[in-house]
N, C-alpha and C. Protein backbone atom coordinates (compact mmCIF):
# COMPACT_ATOMS: atom_id res chain seq x y z
N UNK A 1 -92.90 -74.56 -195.15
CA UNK A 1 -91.70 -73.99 -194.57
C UNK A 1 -90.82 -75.11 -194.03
N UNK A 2 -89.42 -74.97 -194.44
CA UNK A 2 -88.66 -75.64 -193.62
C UNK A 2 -88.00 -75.95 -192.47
N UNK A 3 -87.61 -76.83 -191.67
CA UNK A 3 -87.45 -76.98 -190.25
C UNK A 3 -86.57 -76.07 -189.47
N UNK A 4 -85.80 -75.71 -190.30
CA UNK A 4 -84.63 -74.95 -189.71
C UNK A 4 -85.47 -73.33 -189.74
N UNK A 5 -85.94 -73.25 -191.34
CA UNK A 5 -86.62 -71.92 -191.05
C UNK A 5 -87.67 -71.74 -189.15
N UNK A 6 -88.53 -72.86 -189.30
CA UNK A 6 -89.39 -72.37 -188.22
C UNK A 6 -89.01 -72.92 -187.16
N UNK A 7 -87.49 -72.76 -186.61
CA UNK A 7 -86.72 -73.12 -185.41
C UNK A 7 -86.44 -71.66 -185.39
N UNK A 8 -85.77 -71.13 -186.03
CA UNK A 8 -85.02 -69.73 -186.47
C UNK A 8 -86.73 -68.83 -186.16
N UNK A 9 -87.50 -68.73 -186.44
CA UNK A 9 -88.87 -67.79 -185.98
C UNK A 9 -89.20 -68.63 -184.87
N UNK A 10 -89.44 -69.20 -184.28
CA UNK A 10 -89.35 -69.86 -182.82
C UNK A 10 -88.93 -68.64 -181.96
N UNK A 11 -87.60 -69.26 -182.06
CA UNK A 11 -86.44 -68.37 -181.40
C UNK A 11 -86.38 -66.97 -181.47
N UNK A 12 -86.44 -66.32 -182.57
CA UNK A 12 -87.08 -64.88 -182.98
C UNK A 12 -88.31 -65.00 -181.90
N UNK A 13 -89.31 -65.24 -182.45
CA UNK A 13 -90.45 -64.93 -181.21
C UNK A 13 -89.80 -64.72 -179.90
N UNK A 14 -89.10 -66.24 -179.32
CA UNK A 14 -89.00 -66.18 -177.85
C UNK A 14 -87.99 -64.86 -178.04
N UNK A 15 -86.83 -64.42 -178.33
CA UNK A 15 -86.04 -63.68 -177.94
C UNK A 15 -87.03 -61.88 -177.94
N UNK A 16 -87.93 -62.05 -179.14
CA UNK A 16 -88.84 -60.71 -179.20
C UNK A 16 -89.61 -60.75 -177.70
N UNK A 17 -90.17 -61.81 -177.26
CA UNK A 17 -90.70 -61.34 -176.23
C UNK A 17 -89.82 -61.14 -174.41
N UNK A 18 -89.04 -62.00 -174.52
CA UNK A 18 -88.31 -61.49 -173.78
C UNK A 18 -87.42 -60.30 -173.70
N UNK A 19 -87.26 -59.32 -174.86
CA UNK A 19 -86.72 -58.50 -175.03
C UNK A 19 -88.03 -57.04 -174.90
N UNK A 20 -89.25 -57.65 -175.01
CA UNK A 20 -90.35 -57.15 -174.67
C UNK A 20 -90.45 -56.77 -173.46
N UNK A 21 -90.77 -58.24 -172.41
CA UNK A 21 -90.63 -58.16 -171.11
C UNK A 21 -89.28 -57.13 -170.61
N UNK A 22 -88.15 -57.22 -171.03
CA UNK A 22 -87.19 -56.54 -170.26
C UNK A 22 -87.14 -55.09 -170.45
N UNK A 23 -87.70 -54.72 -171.44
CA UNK A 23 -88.21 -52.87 -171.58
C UNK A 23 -89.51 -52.83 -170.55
N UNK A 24 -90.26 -53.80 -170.59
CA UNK A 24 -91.24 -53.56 -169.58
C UNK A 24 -90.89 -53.03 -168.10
N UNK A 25 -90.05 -54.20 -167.93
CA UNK A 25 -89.31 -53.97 -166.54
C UNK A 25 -88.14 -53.41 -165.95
N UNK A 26 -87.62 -52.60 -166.83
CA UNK A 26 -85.99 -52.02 -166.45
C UNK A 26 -86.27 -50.51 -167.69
N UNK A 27 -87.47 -49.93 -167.90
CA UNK A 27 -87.26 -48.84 -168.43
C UNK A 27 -86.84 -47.98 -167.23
N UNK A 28 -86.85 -46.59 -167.40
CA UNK A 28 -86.02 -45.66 -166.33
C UNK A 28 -87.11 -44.75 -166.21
N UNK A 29 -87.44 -43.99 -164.83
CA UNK A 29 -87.94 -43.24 -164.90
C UNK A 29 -86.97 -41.93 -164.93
N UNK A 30 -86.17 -42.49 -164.95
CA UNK A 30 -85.25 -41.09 -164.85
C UNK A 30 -84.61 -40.32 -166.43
N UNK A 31 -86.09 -40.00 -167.18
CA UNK A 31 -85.95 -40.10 -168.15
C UNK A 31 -85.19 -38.93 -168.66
N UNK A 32 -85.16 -38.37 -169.80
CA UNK A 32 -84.19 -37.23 -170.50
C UNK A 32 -84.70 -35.90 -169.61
N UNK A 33 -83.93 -35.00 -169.93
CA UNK A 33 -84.38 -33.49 -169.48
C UNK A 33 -82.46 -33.52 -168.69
N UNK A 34 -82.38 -32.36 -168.17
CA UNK A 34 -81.51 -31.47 -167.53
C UNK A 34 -81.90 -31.80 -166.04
N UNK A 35 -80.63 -31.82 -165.44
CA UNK A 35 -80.95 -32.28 -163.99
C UNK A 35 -80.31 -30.57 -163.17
N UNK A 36 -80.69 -30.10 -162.33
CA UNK A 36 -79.99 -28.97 -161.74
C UNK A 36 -79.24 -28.13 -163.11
N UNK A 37 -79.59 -28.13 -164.38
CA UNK A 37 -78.74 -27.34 -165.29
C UNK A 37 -77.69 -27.96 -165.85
N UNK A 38 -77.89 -29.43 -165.72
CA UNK A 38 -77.06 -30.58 -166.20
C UNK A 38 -77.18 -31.50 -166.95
N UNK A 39 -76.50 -31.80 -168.03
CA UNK A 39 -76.94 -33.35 -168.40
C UNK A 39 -77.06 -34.26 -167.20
N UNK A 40 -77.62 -35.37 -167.52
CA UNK A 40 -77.69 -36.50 -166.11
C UNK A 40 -76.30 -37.56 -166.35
N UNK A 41 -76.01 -37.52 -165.79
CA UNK A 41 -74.75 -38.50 -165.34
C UNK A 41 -75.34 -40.06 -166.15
N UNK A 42 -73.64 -40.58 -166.93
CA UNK A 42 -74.36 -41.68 -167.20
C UNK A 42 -74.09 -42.83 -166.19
N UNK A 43 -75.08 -43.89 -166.56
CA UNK A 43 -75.27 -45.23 -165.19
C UNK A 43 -74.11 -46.00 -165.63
N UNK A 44 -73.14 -47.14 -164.21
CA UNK A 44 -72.23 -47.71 -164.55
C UNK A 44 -72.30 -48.69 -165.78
N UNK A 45 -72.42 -47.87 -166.78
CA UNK A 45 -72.32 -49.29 -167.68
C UNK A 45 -71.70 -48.39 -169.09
N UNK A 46 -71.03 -49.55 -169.79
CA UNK A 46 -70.30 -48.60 -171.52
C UNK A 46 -71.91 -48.25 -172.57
N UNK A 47 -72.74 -48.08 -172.36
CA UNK A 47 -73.88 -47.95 -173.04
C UNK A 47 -74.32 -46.08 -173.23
N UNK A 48 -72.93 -45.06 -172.59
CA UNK A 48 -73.58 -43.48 -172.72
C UNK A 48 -72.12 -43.29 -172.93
N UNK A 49 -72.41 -41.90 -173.36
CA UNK A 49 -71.62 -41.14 -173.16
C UNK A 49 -71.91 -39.79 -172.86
N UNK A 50 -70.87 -39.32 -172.03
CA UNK A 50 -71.58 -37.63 -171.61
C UNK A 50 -70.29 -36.36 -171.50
N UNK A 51 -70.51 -35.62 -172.15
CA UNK A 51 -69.29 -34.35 -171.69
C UNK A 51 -69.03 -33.79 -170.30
N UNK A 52 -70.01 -34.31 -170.09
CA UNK A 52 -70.27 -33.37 -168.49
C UNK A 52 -69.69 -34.59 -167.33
N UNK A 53 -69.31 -35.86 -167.74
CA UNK A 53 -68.45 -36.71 -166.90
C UNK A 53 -67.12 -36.54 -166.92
N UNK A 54 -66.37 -37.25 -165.82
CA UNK A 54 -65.20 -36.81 -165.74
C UNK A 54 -64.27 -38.39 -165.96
N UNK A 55 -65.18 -39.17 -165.66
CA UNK A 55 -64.10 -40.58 -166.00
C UNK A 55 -64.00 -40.57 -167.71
N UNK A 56 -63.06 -41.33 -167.90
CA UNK A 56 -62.89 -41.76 -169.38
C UNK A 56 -63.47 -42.71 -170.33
N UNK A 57 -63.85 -42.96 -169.36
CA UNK A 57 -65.24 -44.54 -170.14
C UNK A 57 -66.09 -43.59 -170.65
N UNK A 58 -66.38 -42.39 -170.16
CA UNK A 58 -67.95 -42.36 -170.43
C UNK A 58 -67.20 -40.82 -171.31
N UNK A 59 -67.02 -40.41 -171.13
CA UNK A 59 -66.01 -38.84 -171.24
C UNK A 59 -66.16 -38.60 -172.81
N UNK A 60 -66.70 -37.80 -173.71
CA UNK A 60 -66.16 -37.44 -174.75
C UNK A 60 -66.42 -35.54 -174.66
N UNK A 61 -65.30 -35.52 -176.04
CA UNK A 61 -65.39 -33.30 -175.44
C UNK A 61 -66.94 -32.87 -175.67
N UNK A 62 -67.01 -31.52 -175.76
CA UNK A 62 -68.40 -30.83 -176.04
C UNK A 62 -67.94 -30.38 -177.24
N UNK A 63 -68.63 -29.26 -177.67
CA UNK A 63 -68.31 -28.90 -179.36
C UNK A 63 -68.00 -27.66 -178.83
N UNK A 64 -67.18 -26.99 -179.22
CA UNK A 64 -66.48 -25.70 -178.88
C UNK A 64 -67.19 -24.59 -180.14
N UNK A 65 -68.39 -23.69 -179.74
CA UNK A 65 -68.40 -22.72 -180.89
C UNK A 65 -67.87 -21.25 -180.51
N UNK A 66 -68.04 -20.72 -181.88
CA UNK A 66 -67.13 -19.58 -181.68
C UNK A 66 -68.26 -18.73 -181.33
N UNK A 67 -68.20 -17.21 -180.74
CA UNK A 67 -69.28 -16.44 -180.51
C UNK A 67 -70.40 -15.91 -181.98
N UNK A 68 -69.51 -16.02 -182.80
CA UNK A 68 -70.29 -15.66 -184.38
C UNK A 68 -71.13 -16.68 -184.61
N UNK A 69 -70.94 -17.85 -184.10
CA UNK A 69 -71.67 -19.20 -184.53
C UNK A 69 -72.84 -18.78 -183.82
N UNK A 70 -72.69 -18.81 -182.17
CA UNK A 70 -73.58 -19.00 -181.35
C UNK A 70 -75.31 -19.03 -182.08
N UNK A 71 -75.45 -17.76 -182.79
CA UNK A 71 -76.85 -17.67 -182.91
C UNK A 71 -77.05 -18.90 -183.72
N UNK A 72 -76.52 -19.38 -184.42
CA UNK A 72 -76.99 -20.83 -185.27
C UNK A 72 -76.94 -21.81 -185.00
N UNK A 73 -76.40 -22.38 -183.95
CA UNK A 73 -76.15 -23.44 -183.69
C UNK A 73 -77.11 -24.34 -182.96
N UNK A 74 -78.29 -23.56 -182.74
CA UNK A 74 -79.38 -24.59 -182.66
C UNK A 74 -79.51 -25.14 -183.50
N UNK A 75 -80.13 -24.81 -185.01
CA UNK A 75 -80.76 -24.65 -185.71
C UNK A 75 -79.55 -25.51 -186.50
N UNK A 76 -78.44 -25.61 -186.10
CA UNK A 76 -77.58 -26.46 -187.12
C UNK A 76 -77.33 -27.64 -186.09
N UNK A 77 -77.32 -27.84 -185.04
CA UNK A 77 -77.68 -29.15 -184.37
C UNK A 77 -78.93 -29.55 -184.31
N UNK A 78 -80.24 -29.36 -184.81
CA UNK A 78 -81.51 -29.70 -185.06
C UNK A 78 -81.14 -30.28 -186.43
N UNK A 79 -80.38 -29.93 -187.19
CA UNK A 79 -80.43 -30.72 -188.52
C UNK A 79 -79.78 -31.49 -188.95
N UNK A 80 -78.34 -31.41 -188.00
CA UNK A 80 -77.52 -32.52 -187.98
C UNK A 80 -78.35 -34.05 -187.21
N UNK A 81 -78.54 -33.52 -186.10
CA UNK A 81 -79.43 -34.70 -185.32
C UNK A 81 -80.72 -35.46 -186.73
N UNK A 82 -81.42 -34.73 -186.98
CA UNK A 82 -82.29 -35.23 -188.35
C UNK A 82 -81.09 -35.90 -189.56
N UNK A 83 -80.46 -35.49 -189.56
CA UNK A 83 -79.27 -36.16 -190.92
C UNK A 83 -78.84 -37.08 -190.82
N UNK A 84 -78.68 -37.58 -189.38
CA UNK A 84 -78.13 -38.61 -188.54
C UNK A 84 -79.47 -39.93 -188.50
N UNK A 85 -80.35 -39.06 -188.88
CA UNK A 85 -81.52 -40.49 -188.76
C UNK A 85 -82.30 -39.95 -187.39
N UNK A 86 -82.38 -39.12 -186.37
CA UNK A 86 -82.95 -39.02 -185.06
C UNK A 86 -84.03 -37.94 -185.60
N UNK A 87 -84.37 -37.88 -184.55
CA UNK A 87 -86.50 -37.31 -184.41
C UNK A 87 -86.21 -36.89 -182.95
N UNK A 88 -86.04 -35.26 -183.30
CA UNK A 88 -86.29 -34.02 -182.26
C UNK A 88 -87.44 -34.35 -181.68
N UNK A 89 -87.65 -34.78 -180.01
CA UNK A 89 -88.55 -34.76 -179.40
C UNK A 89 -88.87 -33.38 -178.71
N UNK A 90 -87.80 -32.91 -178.13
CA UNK A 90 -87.93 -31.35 -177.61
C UNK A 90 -86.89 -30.42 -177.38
N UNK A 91 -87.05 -29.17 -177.84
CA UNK A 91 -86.07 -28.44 -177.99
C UNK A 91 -86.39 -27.15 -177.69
N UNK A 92 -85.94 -26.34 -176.78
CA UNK A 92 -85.49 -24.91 -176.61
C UNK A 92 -84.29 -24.50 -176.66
N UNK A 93 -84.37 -22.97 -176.00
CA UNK A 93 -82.80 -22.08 -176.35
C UNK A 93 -81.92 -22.63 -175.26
N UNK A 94 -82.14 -23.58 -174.65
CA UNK A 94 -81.07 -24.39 -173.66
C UNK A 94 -80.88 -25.58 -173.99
N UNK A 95 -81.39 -26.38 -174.61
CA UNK A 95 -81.73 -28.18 -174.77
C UNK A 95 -81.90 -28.43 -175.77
N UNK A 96 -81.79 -29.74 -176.39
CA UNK A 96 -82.41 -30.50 -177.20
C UNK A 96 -82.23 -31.64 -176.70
N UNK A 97 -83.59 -32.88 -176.92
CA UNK A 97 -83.28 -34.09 -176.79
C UNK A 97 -84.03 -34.64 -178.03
N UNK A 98 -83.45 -35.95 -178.33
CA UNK A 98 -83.18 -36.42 -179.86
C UNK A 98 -83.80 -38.04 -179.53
N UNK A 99 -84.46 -38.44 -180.56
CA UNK A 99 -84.51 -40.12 -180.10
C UNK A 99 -83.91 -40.88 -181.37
N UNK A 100 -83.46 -41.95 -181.18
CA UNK A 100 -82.62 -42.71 -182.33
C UNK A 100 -83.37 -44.09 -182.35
N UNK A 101 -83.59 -45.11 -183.06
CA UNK A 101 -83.84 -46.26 -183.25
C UNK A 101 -83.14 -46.73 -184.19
N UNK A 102 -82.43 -48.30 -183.24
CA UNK A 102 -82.06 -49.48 -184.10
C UNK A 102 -82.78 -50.16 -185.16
N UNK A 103 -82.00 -50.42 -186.03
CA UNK A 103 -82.93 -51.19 -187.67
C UNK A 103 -83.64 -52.12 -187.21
N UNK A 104 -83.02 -53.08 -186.33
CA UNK A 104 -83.83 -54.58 -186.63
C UNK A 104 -84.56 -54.35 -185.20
N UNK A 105 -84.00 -54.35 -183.95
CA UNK A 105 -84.85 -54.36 -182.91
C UNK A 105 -85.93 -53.16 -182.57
N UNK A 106 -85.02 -52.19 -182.83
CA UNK A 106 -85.89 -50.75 -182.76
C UNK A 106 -85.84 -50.38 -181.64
N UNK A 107 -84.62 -50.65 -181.01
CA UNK A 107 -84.43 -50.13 -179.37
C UNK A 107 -84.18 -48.64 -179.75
N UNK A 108 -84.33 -47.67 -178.47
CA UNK A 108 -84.35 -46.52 -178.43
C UNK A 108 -83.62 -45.82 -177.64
N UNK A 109 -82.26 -45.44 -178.30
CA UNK A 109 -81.34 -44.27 -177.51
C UNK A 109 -82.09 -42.96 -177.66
N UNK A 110 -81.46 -42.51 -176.36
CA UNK A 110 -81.50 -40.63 -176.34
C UNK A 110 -80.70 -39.87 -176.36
N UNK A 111 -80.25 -39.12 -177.08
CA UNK A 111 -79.32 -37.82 -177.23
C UNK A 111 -79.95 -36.95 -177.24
N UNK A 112 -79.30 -36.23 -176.40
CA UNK A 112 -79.66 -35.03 -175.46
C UNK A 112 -78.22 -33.85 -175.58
N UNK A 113 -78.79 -32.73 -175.86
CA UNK A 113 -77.67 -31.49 -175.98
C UNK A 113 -77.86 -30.52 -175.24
N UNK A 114 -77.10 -30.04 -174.48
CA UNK A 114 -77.45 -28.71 -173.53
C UNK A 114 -75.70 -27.43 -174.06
N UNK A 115 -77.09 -26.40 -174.19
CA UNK A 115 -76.62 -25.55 -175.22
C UNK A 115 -75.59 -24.30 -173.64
N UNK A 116 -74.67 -24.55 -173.68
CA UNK A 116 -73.98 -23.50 -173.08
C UNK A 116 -73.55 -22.28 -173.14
N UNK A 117 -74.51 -21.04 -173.48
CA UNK A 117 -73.71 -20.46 -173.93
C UNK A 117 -73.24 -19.29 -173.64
N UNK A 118 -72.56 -19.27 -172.43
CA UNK A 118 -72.00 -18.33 -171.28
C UNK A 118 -70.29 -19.11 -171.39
N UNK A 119 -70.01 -20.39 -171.59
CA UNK A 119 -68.84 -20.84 -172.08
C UNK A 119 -69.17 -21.07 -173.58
N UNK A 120 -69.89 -20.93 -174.45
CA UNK A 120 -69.95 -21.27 -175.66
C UNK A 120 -69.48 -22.31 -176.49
N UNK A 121 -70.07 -23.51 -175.70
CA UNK A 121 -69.72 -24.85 -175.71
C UNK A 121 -71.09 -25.39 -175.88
N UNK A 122 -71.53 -26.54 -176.72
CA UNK A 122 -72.82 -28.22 -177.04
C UNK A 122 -71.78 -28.90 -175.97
N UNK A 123 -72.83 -29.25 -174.80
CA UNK A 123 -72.51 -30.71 -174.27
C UNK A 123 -73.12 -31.76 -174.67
N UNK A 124 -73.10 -32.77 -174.82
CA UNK A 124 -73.33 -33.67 -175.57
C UNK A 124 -74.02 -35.00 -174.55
N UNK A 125 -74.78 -35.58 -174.61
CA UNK A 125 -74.86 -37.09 -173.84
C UNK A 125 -75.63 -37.97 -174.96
N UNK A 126 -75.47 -39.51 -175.00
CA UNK A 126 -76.07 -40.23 -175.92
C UNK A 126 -75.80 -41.74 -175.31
N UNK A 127 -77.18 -42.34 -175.07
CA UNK A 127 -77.37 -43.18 -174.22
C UNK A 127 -78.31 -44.42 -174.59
N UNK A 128 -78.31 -45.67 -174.45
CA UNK A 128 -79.21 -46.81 -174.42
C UNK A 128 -80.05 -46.76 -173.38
N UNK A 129 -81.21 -46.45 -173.52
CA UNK A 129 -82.25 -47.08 -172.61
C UNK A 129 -81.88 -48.40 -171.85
N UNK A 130 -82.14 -49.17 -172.83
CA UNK A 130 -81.98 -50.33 -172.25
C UNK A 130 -80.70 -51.66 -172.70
N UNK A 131 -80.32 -52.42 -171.67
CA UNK A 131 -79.11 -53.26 -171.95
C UNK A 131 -77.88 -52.93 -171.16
N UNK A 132 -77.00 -53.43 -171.77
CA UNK A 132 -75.90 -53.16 -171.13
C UNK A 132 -74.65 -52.87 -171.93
N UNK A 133 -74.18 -53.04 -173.13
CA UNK A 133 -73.40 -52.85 -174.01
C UNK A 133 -74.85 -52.38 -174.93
N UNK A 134 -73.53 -51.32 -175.77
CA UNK A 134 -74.37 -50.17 -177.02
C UNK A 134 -73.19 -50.75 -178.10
N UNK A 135 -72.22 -51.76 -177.73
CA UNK A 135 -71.35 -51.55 -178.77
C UNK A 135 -70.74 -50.55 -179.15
N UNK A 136 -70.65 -49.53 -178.68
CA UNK A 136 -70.18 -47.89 -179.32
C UNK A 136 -70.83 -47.26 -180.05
N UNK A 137 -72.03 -47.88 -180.46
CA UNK A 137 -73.00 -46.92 -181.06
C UNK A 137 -73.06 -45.25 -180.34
N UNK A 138 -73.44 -45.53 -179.06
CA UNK A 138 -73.58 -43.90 -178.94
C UNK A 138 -72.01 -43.24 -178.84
N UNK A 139 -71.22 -43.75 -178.79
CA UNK A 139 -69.83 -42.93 -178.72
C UNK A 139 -69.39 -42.61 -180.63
N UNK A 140 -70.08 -43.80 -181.30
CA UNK A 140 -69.81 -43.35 -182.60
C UNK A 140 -70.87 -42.10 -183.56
N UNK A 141 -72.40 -42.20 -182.35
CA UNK A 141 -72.84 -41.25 -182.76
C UNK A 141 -72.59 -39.46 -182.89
N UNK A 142 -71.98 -39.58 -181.76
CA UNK A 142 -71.64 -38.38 -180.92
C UNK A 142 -70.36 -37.80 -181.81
N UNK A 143 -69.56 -38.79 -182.34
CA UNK A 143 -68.45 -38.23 -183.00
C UNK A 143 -69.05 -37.73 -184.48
N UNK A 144 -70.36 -38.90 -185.29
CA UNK A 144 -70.80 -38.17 -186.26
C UNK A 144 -71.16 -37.10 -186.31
N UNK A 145 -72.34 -36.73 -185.02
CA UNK A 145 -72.62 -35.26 -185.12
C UNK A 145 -71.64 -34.31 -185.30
N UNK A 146 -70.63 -34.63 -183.95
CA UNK A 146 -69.78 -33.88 -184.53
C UNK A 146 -68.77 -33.07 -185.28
N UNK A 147 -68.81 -33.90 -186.15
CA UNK A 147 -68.41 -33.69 -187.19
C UNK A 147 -68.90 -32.92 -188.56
N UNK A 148 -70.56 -33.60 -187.76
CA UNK A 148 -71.30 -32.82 -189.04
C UNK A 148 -71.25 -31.23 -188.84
N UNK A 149 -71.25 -31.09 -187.28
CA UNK A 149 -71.31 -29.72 -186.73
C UNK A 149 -70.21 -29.03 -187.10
N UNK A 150 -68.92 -29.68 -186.83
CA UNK A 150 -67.67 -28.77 -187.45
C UNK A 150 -67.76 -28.55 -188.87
N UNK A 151 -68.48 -29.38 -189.71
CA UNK A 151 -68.20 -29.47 -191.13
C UNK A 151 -69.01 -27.75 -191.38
N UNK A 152 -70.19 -27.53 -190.41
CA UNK A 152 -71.10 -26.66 -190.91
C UNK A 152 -70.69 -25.63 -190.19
N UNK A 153 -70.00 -25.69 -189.17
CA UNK A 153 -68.72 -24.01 -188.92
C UNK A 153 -68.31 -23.31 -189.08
N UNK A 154 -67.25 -24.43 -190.17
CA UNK A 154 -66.49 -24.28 -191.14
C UNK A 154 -66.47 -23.69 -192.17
N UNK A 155 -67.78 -23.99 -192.72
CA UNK A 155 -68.39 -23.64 -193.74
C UNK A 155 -67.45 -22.06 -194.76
N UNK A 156 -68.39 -21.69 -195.82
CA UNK A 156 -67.66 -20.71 -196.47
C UNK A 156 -67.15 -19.48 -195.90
N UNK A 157 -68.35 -19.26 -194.66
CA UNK A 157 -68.23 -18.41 -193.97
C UNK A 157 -67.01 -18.28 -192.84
N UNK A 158 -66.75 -20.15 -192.39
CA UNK A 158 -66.00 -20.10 -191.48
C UNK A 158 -64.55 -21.35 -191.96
N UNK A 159 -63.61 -20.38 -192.49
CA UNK A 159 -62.62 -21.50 -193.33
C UNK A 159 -61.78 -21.57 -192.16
């Protein structure tokens, strides 16, 4: 192997284990679920996003369904979340929470949905465990779903 190669895995190592150590020590116990009937508020940093906030950093809408939808829309946000690449950890007739992993590091966001449906509204939250910038990953996730969700609304049934 050449020098530059095993400078470059060096560095890989050190950065793997320090990126090791820092999930060790800054995971959250304040992990997914509904707080008082709420998504949980996201922490000061651009790494979430949540419907249920009111600043604009963090702020994106919920998904607006119509009452005809209602009964499906679990069952069509369980498959959008899977289409998207995520793995349903738990889900009832109020919730879902979703886990996502990055390609190369394999860090682990959570998206989480709380099903409203007395306003007949998906709130939405999607968040980095760990770090401090997501890059917009979870704000770009949140718009895929949604989209996938309007696409399936829409559908033949709903032009």
């Amino acid at each position: 192997m050449d020098k530059r190669r095993i400078d470059w895995l060096k560095k890989l190592m050190v950065m793997g284990g320090f990126l090791g150590l820092t999930a060790c020590v800054s995971g959250s116990a304040d992990g997914p679920g509904l707080r008082e009937g709420r998504l949980r508020p996201c922490p000061p940093k651009p790494n979430c996003v949540c419907s249920e906030m009111t600043d604009e950093a963090h702020l994106v809408p919920p998904v607006a369904v119509k009452a005809e939808d209602w009964p499906r829309i679990q069952e069509l946000a369980h498959r959008a979340v899977e289409e998207l690449g995520g793995r349903v950890e738990r889900a009832d007739e109020k919730y879902l929470w979703a886990t996502f992993r990055s390609r190369i590091f394999r860090f682990v966001d959570d998206l989480e949905l709380r099903f409203d449906e007395a306003e007949k509204v998906v709130h939405l939250r999607s968040a980095a465990r760990l770090g401090y910038s997501d890059f917009g990953v979870n704000r770009k996730r949140v718009a895929a779903l949604r989209k996938l969700l309007a696409e399936e609304l829409r559908g033949p049934e709903n032009p």
